[in-house]
Structure formats: C-alpha cells, structure tokens
PDB file of N, CA and C in Angstrom:
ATOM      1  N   UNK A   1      22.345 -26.257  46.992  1.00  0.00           N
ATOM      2  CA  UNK A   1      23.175 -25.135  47.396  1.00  0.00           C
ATOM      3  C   UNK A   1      23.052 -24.980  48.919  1.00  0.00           C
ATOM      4  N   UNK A   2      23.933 -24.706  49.467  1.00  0.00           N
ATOM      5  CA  UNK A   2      24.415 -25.164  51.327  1.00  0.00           C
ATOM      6  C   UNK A   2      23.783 -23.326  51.022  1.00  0.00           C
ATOM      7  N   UNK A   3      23.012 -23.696  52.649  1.00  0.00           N
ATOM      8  CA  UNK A   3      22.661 -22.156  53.054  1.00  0.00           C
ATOM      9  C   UNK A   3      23.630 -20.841  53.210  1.00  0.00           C
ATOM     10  N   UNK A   4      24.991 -21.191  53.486  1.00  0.00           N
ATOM     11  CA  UNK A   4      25.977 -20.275  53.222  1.00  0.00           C
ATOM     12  C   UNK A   4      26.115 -19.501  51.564  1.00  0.00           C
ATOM     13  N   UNK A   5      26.069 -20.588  51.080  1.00  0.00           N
ATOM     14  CA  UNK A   5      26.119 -19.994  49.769  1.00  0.00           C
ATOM     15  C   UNK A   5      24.873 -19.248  48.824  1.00  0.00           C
ATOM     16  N   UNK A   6      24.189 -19.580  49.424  1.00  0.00           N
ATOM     17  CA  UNK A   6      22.552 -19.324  49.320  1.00  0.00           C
ATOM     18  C   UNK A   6      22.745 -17.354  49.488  1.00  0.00           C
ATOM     19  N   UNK A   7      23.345 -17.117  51.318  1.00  0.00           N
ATOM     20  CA  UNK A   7      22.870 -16.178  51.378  1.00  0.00           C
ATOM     21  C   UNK A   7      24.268 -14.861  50.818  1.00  0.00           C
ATOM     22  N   UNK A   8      25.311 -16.009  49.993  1.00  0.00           N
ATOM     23  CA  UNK A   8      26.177 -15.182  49.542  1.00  0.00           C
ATOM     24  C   UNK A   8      25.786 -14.342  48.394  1.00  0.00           C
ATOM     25  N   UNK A   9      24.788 -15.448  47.437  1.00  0.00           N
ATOM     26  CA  UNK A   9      24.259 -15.273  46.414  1.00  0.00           C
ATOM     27  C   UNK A   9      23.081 -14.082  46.548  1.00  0.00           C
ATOM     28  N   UNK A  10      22.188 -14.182  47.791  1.00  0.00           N
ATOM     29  CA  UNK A  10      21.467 -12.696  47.736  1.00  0.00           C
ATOM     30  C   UNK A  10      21.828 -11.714  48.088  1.00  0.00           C
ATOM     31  N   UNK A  11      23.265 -11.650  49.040  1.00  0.00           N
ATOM     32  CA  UNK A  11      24.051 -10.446  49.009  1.00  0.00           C
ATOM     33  C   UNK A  11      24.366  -9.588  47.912  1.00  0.00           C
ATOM     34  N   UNK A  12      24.851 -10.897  47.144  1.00  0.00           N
ATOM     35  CA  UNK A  12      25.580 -10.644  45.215  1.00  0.00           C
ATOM     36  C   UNK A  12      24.702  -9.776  44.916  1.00  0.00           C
ATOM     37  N   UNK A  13      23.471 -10.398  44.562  1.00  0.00           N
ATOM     38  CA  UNK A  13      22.619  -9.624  43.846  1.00  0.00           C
ATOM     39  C   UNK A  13      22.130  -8.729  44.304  1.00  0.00           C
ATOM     40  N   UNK A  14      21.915  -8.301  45.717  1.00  0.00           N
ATOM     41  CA  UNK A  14      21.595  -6.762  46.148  1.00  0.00           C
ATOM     42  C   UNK A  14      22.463  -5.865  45.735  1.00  0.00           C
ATOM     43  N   UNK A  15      23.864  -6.341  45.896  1.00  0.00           N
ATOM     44  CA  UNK A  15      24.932  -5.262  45.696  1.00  0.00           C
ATOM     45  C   UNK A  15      24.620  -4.754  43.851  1.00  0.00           C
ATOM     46  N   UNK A  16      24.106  -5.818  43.283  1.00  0.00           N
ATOM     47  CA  UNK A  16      24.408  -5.641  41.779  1.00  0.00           C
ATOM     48  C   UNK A  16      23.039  -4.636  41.742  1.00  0.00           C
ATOM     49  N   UNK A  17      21.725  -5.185  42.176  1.00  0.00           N
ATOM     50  CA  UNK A  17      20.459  -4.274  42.086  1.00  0.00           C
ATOM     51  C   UNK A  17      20.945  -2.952  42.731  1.00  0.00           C
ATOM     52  N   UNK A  18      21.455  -2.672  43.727  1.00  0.00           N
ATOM     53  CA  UNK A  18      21.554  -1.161  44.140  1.00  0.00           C
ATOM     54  C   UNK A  18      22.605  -0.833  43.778  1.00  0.00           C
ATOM     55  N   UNK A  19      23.898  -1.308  43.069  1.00  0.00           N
ATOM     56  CA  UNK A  19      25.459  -0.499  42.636  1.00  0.00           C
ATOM     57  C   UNK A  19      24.978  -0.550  41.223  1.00  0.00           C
ATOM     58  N   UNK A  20      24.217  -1.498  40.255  1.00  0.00           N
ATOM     59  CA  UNK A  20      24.333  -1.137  38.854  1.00  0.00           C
ATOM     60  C   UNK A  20      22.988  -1.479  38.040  1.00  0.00           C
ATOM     61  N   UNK A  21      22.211  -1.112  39.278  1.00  0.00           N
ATOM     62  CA  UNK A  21      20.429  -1.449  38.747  1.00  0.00           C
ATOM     63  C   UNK A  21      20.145  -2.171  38.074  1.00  0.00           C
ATOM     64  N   UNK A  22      20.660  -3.609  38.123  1.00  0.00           N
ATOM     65  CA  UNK A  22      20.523  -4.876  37.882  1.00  0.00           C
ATOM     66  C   UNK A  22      18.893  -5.150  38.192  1.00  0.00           C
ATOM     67  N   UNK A  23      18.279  -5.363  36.710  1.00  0.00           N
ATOM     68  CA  UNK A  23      16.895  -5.857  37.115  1.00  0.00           C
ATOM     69  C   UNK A  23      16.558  -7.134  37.535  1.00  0.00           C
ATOM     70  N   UNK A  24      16.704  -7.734  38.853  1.00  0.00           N
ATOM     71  CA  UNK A  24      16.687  -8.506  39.587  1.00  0.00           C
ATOM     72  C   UNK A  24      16.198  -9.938  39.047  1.00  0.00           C
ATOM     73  N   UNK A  25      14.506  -9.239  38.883  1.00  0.00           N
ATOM     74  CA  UNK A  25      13.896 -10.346  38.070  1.00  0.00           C
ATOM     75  C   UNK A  25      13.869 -10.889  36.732  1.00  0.00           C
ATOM     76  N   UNK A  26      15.020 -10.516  36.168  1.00  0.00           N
ATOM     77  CA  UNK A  26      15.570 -11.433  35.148  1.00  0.00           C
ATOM     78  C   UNK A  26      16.978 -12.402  35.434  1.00  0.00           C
ATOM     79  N   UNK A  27      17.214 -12.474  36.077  1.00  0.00           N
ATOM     80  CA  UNK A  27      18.237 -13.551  37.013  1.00  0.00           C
ATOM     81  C   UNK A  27      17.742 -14.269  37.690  1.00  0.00           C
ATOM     82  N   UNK A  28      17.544 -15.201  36.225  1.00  0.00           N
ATOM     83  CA  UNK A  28      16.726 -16.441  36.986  1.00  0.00           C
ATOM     84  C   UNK A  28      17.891 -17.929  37.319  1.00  0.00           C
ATOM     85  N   UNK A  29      18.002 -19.101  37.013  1.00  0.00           N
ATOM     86  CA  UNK A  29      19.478 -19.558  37.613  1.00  0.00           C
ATOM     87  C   UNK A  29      19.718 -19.869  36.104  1.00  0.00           C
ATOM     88  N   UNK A  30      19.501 -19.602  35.107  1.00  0.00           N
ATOM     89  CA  UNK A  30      19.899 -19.678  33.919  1.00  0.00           C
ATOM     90  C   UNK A  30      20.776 -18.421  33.507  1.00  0.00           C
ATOM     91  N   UNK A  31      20.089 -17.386  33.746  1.00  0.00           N
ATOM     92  CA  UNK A  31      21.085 -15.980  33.687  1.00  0.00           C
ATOM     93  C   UNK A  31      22.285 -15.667  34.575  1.00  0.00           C
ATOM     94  N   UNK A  32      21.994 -16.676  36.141  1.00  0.00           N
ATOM     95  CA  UNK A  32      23.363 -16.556  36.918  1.00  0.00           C
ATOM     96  C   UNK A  32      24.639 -17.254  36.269  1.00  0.00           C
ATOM     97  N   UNK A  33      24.274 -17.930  35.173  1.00  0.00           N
ATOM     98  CA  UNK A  33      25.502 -18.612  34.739  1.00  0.00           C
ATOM     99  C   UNK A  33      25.925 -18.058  33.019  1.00  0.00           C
ATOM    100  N   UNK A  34      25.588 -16.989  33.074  1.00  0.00           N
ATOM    101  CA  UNK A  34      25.993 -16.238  32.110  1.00  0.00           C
ATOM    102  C   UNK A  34      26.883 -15.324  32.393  1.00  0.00           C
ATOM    103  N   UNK A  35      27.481 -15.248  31.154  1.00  0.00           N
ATOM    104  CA  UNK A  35      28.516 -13.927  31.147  1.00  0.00           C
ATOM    105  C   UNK A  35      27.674 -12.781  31.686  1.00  0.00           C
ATOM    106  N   UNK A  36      28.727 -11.807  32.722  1.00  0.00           N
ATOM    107  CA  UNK A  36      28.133 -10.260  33.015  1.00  0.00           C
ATOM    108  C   UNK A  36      27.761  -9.614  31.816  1.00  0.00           C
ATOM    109  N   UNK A  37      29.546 -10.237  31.671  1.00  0.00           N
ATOM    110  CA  UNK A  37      29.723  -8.977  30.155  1.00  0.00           C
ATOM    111  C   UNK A  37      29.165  -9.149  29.147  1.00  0.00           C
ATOM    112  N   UNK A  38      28.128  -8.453  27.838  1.00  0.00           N
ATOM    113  CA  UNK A  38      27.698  -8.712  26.776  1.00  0.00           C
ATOM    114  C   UNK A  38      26.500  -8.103  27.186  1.00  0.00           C
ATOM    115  N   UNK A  39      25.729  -9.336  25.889  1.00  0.00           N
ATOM    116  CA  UNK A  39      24.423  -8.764  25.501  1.00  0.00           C
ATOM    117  C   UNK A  39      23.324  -9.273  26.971  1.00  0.00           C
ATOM    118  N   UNK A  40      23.632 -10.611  27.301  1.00  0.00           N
ATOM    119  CA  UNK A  40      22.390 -10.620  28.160  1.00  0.00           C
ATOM    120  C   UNK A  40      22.218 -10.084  29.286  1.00  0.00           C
ATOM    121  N   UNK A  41      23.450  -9.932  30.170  1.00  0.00           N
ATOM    122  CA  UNK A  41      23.064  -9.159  31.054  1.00  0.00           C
ATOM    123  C   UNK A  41      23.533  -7.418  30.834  1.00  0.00           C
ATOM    124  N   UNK A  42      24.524  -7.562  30.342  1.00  0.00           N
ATOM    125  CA  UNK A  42      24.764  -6.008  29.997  1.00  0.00           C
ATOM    126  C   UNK A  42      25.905  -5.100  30.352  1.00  0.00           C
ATOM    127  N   UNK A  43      26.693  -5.643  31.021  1.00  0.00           N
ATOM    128  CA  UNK A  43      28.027  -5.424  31.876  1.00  0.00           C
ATOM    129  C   UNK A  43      29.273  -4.890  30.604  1.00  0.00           C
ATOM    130  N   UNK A  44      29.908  -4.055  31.266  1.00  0.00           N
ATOM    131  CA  UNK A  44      31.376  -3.935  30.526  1.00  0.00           C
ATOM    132  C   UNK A  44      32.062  -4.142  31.168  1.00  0.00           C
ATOM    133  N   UNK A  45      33.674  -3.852  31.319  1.00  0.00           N
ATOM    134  CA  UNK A  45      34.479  -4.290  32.112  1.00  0.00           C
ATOM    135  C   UNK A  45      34.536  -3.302  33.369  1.00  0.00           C
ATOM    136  N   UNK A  46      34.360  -1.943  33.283  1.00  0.00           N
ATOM    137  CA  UNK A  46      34.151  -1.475  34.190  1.00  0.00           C
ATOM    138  C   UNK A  46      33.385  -1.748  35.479  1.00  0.00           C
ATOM    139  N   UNK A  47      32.111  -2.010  35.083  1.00  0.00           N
ATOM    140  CA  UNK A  47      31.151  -3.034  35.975  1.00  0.00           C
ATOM    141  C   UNK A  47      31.902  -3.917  36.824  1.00  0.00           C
ATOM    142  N   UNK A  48      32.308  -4.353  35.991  1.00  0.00           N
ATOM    143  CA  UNK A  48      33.524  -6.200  36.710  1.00  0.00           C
ATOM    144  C   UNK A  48      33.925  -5.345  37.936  1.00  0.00           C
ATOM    145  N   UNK A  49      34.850  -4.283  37.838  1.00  0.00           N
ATOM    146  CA  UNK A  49      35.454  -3.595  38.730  1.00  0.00           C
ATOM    147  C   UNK A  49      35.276  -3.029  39.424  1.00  0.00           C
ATOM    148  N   UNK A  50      33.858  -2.828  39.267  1.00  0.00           N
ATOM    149  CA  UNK A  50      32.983  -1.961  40.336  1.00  0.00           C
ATOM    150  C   UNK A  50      31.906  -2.969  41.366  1.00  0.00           C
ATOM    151  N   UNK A  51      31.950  -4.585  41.216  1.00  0.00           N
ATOM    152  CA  UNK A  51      31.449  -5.562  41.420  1.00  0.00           C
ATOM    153  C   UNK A  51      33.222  -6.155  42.487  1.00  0.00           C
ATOM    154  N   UNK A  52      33.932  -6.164  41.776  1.00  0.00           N
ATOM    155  CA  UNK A  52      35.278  -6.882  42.481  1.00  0.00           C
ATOM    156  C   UNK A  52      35.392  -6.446  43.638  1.00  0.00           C
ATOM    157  N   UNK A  53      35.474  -4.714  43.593  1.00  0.00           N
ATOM    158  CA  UNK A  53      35.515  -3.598  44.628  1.00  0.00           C
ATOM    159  C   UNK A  53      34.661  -3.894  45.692  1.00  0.00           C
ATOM    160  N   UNK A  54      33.126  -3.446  45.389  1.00  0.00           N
ATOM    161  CA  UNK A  54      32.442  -3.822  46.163  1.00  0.00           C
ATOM    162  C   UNK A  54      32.134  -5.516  47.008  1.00  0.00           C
ATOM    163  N   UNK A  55      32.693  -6.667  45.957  1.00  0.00           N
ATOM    164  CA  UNK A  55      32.585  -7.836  46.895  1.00  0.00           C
ATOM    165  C   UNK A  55      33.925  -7.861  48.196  1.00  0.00           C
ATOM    166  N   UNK A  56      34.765  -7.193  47.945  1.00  0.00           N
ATOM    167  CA  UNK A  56      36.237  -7.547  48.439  1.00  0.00           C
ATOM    168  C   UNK A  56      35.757  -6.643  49.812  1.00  0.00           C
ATOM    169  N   UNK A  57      34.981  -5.598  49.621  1.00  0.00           N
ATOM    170  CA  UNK A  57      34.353  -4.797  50.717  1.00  0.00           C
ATOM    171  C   UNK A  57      33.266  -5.163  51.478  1.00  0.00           C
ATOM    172  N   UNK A  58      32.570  -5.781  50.635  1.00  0.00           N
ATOM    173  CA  UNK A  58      31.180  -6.280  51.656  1.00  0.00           C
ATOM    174  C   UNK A  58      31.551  -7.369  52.227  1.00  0.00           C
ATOM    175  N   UNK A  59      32.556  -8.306  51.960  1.00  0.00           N
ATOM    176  CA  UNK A  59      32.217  -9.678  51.817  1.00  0.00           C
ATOM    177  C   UNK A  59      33.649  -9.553  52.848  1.00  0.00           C
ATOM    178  N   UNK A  60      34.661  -8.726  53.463  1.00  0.00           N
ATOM    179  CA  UNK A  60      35.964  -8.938  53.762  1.00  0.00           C
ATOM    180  C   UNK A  60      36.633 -10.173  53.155  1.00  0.00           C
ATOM    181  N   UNK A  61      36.856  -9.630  51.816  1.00  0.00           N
ATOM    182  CA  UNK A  61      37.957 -11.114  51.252  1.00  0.00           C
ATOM    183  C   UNK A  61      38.829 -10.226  50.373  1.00  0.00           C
ATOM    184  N   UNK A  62      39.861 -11.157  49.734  1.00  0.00           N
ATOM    185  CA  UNK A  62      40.522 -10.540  48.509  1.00  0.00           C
ATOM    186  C   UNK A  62      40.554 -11.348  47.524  1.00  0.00           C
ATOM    187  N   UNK A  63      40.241 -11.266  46.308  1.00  0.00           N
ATOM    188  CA  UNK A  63      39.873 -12.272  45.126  1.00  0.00           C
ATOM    189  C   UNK A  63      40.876 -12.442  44.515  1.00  0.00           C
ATOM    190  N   UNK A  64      41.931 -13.288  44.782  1.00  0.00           N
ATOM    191  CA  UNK A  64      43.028 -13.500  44.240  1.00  0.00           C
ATOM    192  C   UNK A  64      42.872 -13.085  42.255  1.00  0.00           C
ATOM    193  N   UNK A  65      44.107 -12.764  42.253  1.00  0.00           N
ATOM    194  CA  UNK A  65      44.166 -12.363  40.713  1.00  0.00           C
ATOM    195  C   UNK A  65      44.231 -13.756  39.780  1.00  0.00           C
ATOM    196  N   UNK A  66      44.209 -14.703  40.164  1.00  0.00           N
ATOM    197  CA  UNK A  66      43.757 -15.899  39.217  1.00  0.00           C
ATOM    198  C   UNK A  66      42.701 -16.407  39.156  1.00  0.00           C
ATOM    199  N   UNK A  67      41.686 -16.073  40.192  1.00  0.00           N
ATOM    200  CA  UNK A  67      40.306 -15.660  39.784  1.00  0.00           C
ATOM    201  C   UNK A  67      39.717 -15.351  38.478  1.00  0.00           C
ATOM    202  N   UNK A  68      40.506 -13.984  38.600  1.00  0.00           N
ATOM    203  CA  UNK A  68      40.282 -13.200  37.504  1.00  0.00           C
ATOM    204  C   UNK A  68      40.846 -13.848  35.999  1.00  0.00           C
ATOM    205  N   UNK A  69      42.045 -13.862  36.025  1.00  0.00           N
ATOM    206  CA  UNK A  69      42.509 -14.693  35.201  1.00  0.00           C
ATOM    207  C   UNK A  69      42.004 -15.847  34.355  1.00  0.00           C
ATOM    208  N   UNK A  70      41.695 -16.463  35.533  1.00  0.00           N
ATOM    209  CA  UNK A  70      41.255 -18.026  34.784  1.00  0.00           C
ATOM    210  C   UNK A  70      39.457 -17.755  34.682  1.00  0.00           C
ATOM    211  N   UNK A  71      38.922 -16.210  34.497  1.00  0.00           N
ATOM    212  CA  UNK A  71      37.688 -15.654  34.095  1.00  0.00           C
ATOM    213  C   UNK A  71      36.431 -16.742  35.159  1.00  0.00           C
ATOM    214  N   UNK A  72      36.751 -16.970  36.471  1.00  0.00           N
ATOM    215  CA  UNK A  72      35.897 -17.704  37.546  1.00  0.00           C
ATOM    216  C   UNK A  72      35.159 -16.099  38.164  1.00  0.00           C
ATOM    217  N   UNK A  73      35.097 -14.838  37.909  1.00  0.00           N
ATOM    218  CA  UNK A  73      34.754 -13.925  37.882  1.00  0.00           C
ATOM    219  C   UNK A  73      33.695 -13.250  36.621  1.00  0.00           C
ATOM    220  N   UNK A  74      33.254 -13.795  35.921  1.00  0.00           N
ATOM    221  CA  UNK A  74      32.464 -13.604  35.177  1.00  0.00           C
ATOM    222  C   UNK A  74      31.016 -14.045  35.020  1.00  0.00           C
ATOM    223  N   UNK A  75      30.158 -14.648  35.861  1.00  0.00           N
ATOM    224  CA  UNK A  75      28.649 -15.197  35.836  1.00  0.00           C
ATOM    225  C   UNK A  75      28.764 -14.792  37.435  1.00  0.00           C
ATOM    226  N   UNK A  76      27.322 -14.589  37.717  1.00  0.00           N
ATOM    227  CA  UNK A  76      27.090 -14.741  39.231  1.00  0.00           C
ATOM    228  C   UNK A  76      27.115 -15.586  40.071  1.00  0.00           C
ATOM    229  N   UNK A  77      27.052 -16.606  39.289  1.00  0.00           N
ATOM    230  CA  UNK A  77      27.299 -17.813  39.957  1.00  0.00           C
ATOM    231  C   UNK A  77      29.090 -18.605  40.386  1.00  0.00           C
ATOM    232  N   UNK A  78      29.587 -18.131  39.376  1.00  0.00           N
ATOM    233  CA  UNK A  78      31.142 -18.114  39.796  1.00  0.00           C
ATOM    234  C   UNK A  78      31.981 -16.916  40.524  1.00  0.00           C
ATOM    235  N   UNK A  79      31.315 -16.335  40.755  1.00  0.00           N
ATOM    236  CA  UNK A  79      31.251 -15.262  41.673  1.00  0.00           C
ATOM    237  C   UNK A  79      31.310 -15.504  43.197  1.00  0.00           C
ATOM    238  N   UNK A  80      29.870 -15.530  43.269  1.00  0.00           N
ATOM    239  CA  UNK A  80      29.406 -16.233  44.596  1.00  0.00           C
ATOM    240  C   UNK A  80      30.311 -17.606  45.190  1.00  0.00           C
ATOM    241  N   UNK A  81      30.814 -18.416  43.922  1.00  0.00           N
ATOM    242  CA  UNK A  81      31.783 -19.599  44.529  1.00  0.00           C
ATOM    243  C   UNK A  81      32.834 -19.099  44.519  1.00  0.00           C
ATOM    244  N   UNK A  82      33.671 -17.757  44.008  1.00  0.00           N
ATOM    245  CA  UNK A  82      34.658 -17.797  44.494  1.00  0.00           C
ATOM    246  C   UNK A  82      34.858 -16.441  45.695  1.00  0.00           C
ATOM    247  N   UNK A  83      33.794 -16.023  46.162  1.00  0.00           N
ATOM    248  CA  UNK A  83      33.208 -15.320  47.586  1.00  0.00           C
ATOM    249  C   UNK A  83      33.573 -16.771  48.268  1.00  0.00           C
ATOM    250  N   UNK A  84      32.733 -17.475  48.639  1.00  0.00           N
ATOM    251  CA  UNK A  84      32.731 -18.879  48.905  1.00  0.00           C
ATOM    252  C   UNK A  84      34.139 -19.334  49.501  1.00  0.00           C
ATOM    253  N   UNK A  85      35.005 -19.613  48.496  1.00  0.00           N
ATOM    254  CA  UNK A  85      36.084 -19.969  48.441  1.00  0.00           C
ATOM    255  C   UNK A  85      37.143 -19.300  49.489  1.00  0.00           C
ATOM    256  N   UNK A  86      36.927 -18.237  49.040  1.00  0.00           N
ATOM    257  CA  UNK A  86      37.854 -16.873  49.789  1.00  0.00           C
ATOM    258  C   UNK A  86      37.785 -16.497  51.214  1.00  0.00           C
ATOM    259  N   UNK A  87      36.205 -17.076  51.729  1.00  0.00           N
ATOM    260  CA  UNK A  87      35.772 -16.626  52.792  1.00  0.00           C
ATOM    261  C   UNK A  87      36.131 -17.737  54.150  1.00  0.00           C
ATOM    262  N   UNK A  88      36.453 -19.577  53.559  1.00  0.00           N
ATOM    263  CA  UNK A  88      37.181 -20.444  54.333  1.00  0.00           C
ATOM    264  C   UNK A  88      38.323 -20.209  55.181  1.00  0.00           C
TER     265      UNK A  88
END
C-alpha cells in the first residue's frame, strides 16, 4: 500500500472512531474488507451517509454516484480506494 493511501486509510478510520465510535482495535485488515453494514462491524445505512458526508468533507472530493451503486462504498478498504481515486 503506497504511503498516500496508507494515510487515507488512517484518516478513514479516525473519522469512523470519533463520528460513530468505531472500536478501532477490531479493524484489523481482515475487518477492512468487510461489509460496514451488518453484523460484524455494525453499520446501517444511515452510517453509510454519515461516512459519505463526512469523506466528501474531509477529504475535498465528490464520490460519484456509481460508487455507490456498483456498492465500491461498502468495506473500508473500498472506501479508502475510492477516496484514492477521486482525489487524482
């Protein structure tokens, strides 16, 4: 992982530990590639939206709506690549 993306990824997760008290230390790189939504990490859809909001703000980008669509918005790790993406 290129250091850019590195420090997109601990942005991610601050925003998630202080906007939705994301217990940090269970996001290990097995849990970044899980669904938000459900049982393991715990997310509803609201979350999503309160995560979209806040990346499009911290991060100055706009996450195109086929993002969303084609569900590249759902793990932290597809997240962070499409921060990534947006930010070229």
């Amino acid at each position: 992982m290129n250091k850019d993306v590195e420090n997109i990824k601990e942005e991610l997760i601050s925003i998630l530990r202080d906007g939705l008290d994301v217990d940090t230390n269970k996001l290990t790189d097995e849990m970044c590639n899980k669904s938000l939504v459900g049982v393991d990490i715990g997310f509803v859809a609201r979350d999503l939206l309160y995560v979209l909001n806040k990346v499009e703000e911290h991060f100055s980008v706009r996450i195109p709506d086929s993002i969303i669509i084609e569900k590249r918005f759902s793990t932290i790790n597809n997240i962070v690549l499409a921060i990534a993406q947006c930010k070229k």
